[in-house]
Protein backbone atom coordinates (compact mmCIF):
# COMPACT_ATOMS: atom_id res chain seq x y z
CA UNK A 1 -42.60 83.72 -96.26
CA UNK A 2 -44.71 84.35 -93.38
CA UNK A 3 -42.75 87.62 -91.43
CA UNK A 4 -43.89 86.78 -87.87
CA UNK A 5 -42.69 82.61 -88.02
CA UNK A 6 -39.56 84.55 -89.96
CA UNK A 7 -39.32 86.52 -86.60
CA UNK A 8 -39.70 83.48 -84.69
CA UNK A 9 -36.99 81.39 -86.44
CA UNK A 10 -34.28 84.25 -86.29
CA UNK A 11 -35.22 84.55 -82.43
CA UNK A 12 -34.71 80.55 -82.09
CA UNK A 13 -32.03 80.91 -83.74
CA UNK A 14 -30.41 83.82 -81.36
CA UNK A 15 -31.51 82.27 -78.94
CA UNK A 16 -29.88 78.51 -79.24
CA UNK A 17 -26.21 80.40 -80.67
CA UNK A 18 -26.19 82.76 -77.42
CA UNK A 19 -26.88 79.61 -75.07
CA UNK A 20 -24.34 76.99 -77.31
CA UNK A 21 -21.86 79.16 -78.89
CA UNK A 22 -22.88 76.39 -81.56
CA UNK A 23 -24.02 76.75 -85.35
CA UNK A 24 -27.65 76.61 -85.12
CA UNK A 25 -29.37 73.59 -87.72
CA UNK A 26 -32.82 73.19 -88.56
CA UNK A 27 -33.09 70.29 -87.05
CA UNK A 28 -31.92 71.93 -83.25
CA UNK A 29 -34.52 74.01 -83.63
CA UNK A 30 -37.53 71.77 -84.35
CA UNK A 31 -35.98 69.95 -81.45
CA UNK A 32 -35.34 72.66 -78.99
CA UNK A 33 -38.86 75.22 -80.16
CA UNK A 34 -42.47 74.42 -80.84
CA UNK A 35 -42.33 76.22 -84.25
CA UNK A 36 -45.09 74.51 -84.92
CA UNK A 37 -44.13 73.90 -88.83
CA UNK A 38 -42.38 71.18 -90.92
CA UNK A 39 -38.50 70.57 -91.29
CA UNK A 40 -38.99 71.60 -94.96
CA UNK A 41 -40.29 74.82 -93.91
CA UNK A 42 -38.07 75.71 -91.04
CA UNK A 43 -35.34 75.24 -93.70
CA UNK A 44 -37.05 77.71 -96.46
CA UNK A 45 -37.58 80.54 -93.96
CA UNK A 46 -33.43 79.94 -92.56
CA UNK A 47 -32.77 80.18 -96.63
CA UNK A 48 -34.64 83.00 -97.00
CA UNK A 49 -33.19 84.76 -93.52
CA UNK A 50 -29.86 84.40 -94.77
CA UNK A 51 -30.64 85.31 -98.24
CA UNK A 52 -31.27 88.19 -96.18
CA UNK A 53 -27.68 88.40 -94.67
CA UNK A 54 -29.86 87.81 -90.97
CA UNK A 55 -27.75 84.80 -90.72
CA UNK A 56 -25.08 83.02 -92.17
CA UNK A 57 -23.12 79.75 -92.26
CA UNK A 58 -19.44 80.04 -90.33
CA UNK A 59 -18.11 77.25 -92.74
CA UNK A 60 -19.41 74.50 -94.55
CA UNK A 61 -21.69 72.90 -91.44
CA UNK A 62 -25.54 72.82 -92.01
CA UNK A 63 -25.55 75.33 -88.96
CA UNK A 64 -25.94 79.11 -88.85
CA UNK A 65 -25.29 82.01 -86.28
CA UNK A 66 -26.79 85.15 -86.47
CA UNK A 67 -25.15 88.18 -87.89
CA UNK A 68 -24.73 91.60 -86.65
CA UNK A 69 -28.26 92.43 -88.59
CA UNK A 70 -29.72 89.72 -87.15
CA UNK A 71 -29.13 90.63 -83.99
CA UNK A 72 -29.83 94.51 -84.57
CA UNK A 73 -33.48 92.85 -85.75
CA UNK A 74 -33.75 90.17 -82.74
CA UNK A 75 -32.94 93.72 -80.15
CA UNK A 76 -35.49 96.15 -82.59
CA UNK A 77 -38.19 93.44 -82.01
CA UNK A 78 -37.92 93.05 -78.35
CA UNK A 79 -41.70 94.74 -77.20
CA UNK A 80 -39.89 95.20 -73.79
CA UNK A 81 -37.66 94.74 -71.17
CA UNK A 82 -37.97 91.51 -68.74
CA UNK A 83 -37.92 92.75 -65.49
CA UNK A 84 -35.41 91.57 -62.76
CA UNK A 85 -36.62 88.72 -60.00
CA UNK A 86 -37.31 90.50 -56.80
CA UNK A 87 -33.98 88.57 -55.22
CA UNK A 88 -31.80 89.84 -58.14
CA UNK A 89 -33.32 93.56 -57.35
CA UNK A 90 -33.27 93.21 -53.64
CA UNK A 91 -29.29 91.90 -54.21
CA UNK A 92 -28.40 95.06 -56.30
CA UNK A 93 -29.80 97.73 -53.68
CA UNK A 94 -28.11 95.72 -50.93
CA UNK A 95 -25.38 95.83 -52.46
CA UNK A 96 -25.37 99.64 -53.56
CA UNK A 97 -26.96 100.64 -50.58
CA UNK A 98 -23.52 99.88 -48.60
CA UNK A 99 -21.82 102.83 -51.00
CA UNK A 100 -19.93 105.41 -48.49
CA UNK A 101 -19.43 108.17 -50.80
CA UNK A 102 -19.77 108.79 -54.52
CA UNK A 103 -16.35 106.93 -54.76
CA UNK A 104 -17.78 103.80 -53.63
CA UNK A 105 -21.00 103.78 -55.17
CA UNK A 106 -18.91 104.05 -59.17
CA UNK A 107 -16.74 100.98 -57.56
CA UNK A 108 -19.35 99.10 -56.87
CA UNK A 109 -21.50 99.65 -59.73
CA UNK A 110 -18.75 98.34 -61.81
CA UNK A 111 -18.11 95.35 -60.09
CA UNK A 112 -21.95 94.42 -59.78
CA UNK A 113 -22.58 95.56 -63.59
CA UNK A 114 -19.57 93.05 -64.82
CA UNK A 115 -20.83 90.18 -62.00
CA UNK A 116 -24.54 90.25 -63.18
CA UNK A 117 -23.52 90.28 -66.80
CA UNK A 118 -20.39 88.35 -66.97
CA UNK A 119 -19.60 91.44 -69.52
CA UNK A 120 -17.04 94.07 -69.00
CA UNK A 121 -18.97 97.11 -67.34
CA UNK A 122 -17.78 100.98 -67.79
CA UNK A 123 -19.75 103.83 -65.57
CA UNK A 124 -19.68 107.60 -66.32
CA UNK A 125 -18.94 109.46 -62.72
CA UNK A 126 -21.75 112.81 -62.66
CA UNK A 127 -20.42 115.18 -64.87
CA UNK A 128 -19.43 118.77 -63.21
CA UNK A 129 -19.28 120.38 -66.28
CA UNK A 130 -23.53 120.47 -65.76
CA UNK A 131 -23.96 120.00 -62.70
CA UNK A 132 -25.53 122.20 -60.17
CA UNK A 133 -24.51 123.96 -57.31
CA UNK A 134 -26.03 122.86 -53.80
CA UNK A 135 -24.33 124.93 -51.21
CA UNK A 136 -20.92 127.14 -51.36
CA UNK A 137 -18.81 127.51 -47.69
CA UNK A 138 -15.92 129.88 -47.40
CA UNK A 139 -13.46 128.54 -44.34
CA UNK A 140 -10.00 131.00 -42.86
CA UNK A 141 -7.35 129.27 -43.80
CA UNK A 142 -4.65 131.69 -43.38
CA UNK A 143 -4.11 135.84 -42.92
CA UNK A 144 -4.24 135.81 -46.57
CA UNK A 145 -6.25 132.40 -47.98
CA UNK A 146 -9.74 131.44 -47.88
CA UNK A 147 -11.05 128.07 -48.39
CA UNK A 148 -13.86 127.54 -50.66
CA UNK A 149 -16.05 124.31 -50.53
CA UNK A 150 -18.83 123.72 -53.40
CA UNK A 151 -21.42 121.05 -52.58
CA UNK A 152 -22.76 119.86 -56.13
CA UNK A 153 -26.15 117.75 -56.90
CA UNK A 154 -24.17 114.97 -57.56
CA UNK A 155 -22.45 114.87 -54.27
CA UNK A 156 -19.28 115.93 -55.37
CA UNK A 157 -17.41 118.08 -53.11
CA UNK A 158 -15.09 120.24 -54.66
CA UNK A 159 -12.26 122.44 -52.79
CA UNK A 160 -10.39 125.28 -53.46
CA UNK A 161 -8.08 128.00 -51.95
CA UNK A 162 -8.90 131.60 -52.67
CA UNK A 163 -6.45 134.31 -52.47
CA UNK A 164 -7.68 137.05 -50.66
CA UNK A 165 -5.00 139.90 -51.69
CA UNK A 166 -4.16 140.98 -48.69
CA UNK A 167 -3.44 140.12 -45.26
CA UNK A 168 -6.49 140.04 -42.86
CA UNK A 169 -7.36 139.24 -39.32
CA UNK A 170 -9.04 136.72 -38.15
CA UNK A 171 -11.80 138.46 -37.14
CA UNK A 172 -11.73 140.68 -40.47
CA UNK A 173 -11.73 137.34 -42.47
CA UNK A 174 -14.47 136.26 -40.25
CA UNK A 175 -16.20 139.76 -41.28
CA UNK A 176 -15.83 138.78 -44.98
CA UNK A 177 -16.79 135.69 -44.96
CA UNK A 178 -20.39 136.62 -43.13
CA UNK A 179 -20.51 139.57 -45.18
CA UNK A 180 -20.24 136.72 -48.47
CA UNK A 181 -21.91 133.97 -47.49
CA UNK A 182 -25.67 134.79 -48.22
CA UNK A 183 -25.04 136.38 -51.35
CA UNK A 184 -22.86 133.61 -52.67
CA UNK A 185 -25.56 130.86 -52.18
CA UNK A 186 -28.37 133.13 -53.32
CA UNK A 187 -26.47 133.49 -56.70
CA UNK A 188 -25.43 130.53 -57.45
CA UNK A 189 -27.70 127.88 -56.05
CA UNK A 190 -29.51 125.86 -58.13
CA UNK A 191 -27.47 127.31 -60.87
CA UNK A 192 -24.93 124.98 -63.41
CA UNK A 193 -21.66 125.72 -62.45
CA UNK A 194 -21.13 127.77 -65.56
CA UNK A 195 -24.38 130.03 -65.47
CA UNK A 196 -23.58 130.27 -61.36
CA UNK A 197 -20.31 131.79 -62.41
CA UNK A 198 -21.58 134.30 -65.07
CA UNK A 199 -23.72 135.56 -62.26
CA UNK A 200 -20.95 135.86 -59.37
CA UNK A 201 -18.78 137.49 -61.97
CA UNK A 202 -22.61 139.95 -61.99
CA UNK A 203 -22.18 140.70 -58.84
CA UNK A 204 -18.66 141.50 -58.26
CA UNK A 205 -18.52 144.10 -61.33
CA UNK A 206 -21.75 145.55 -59.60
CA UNK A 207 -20.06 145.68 -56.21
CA UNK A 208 -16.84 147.37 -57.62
CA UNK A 209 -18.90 149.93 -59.69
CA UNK A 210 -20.17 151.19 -56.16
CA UNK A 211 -16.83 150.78 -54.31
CA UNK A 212 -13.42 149.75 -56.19
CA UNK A 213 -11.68 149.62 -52.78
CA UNK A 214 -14.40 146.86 -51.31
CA UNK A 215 -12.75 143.75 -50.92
CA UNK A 216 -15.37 141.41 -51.49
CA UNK A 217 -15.05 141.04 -55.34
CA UNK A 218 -11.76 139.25 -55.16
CA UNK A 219 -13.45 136.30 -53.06
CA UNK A 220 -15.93 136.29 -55.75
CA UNK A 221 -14.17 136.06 -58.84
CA UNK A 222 -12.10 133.87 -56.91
CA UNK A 223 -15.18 131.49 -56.35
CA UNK A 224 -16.49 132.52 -59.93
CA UNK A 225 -13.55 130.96 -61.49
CA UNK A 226 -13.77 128.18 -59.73
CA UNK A 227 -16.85 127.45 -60.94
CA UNK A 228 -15.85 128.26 -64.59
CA UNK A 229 -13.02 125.97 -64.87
CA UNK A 230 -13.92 122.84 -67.11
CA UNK A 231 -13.47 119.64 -65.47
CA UNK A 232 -12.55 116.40 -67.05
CA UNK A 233 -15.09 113.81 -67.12
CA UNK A 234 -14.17 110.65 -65.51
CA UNK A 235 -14.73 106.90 -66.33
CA UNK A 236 -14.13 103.68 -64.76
CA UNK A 237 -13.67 100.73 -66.32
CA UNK A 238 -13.91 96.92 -64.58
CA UNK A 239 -14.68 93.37 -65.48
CA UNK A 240 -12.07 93.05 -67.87
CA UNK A 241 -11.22 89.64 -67.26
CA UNK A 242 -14.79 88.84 -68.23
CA UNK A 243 -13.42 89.13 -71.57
CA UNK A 244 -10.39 87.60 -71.56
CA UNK A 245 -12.18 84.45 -71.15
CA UNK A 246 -14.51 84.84 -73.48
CA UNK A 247 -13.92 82.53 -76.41
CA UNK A 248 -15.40 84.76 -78.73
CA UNK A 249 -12.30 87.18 -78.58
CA UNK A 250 -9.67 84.22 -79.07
CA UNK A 251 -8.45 86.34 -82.74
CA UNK A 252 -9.12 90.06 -81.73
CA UNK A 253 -8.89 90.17 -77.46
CA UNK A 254 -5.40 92.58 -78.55
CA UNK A 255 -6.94 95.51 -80.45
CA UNK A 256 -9.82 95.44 -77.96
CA UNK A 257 -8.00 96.05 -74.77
CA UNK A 258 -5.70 98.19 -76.78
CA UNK A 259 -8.92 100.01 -77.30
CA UNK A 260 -10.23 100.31 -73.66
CA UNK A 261 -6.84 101.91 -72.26
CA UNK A 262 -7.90 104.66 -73.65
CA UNK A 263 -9.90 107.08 -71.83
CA UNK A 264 -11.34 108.88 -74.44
CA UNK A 265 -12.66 105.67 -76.14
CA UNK A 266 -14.44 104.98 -72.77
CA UNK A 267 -16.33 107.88 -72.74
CA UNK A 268 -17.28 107.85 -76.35
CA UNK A 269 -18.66 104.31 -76.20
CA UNK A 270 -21.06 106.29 -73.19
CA UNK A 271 -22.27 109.16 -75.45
CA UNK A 272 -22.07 108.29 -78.91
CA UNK A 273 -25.69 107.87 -80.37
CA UNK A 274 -27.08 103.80 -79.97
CA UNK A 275 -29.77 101.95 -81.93
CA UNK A 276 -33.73 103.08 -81.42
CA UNK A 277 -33.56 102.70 -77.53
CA UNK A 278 -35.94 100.15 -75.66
CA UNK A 279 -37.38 101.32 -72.57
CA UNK A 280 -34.45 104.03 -71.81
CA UNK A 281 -31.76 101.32 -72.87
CA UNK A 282 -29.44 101.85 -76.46
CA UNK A 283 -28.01 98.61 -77.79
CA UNK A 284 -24.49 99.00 -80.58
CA UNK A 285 -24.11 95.88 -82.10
CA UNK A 286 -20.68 94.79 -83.72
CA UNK A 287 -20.27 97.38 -87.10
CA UNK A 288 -22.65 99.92 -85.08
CA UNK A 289 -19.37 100.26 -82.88
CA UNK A 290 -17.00 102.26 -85.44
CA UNK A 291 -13.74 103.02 -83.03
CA UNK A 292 -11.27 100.54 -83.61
CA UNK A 293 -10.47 97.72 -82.41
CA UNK A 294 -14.78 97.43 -81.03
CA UNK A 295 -16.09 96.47 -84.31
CA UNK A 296 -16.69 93.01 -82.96
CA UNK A 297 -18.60 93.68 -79.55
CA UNK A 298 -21.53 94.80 -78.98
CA UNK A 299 -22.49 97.80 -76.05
CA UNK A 300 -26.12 97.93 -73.84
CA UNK A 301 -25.64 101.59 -72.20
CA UNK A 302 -28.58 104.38 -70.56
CA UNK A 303 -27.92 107.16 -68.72
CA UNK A 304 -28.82 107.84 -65.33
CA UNK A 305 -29.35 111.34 -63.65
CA UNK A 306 -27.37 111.82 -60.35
CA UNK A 307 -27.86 115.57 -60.11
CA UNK A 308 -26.24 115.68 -63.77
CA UNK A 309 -26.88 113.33 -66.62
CA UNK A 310 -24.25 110.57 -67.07
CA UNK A 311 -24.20 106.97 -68.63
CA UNK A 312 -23.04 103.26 -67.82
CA UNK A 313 -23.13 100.47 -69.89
CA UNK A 314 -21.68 96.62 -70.74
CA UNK A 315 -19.46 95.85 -73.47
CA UNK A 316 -19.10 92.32 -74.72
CA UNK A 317 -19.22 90.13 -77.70
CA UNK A 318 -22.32 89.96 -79.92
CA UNK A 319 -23.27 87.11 -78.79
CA UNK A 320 -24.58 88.18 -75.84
CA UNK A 321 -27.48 87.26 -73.46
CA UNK A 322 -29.83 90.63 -74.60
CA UNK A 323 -32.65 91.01 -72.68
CA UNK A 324 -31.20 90.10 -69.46
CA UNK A 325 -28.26 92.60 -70.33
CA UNK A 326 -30.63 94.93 -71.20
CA UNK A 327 -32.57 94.41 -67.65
CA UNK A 328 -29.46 94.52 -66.03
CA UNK A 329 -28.14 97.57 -67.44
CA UNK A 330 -31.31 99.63 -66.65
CA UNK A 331 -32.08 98.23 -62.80
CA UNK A 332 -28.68 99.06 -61.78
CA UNK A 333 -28.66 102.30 -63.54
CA UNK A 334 -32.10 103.73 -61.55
CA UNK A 335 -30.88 102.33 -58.21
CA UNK A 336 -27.77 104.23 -59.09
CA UNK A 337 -29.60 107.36 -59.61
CA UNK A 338 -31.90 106.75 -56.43
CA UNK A 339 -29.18 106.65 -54.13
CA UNK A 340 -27.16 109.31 -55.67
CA UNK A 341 -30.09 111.64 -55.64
CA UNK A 342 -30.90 110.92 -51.25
């Protein structure tokens, strides 16, 4: 059998089953595709395709639908991407370009992932754990608090209140602070929060070597632990609904929201290891997904970089529209990371 009109059946094939939700039969396709070969032919390569276990009969109909290798084939074959219309791009940065704060912009990326997909969308916020520091502020806040501010590359602001040890006046808080301020930014911008720490924690032992009585090192460690301290990464999951309607759930919908609750599941379906990527985007189709309960859907993720690497994605059923998913997945993700990074 010739492999590239082999190619060409299985992608009539997905193609016609993604549109219908219909068994696919040779005569559909001679109908619907130039194949450009006899009935009797069409039929030998589906015979030999499923021979293959690329696609298989449902019951006893003349039709076929493609399986989860099929599809894994039909994705590993697409030579690229289709790229967006200009009015679908133009909607997407209008859209994300109204964002107010990091807040927003994960809101809205979820809601515009699950609208252009019709799939249930789940976005990874920036990850502190490696992100980088941009700027660090120490406010008074009392006679015997300081409050730190950390501005990170993603845009996160973080706060915290640092003990000084002691009472102080305002103007001897005032001292500290301008005695701190340099050296704090000088050590730990441009730094991951971790190393930025390690080298606070530096300075401080260096400072108290010279002077145990100087008061400075408490505000650092202070800020150096602050730094240090592992943060949770967050997830957000929307478009839910998407699936609920979906008829290809009607037997397993249960075990798959069961599945989603969980916030650990979310943000393994973002980092577990995909298929070969195309152009930047990983495709998990139906067994490829091995946490329970996900074995039937099928997952288009990529990561974008927002001052620290983090991931977004579409979960659905496998039969799903690929290449516009795939398109869909990656636009949104760089206008994502383009407004995150202004």
């Amino acid at each position: 059998m010739n492999d590239e009109r082999r190619l060409q059946v299985l992608r009539a094939i997905v193609q016609d089953y993604v549109s219908t939700s219909e068994p696919v039969g040779s005569k559909a396709l001679l109908d619907r595709h130039q194949l450009g070969v006899s009935a009797a032919t069409v039929r030998n390569d589906m015979a030999a395709l499923e021979e293959e276990g690329l696609i298989a009969a449902p019951h006893t109909s003349a039709g076929r639908i493609p399986t989860d290798a099929g599809y894994r084939l039909y994705v590993d074959k697409l030579s690229q991407i289709k790229p967006l219309s200009r009015a679908e791009r133009t909607a997407i940065e209008t859209f994300l370009v109204r964002s107010v704060d990091l807040d927003d912009v994960i809101s809205r990326t979820v809601r515009l992932l699950s609208s252009l997909t019709g799939q249930a969308a789940v976005v990874q916020y920036p990850s502190l754990n490696t992100a980088m520091v941009r700027h660090v502020e120490l406010v008074p806040r009392s006679s015997e608090r300081l409050t730190l501010v950390v501005i990170l590359s993603t845009g996160q602001v973080d706060q915290r209140v640092i003990d000084l040890g002691r009472s102080m006046t305002e103007a001897e808080a005032d001292e500290l602070i301008q005695q701190l301020r340099a050296g704090l930014n000088d050590k730990s911008v441009g730094l991951r929060r971790a190393v930025a720490a390690a080298a606070l924690r530096d300075w401080s032992a260096e400072l108290l070597e010279h002077n145990p009585q100087d008061s400075r090192p408490a505000v650092i460690e202070g800020v150096a632990a602050a730094l240090a301290e592992e943060r949770e990464d967050r997830v957000v999951l929307g478009g839910t609904a998407n699936l609920v309607r979906s008829s290809d759930f009607a037997l397993s919908l249960g075990p798959l929201l069961d599945a989603l609750e969980e916030h650990v599941v979310l943000l393994r379906l973002l980092t577990q290891e995909g298929g070969e990527a195309t152009e930047g985007v990983a495709v998990r189709i139906g067994t490829e997904n091995t946490i329970s309960g996900l074995t039937g859907t099928s997952l288009v993720t990529t990561a974008y970089d927002a001052g620290s690497l983090a991931s977004l994605g579409v979960l659905g059923p496998t039969r799903m529209d690929y290449p516009s998913t795939m398109a869909a997945v990656r636009a949104v993700a760089r206008y994502v990371a383009d407004i995150l990074d202004n």
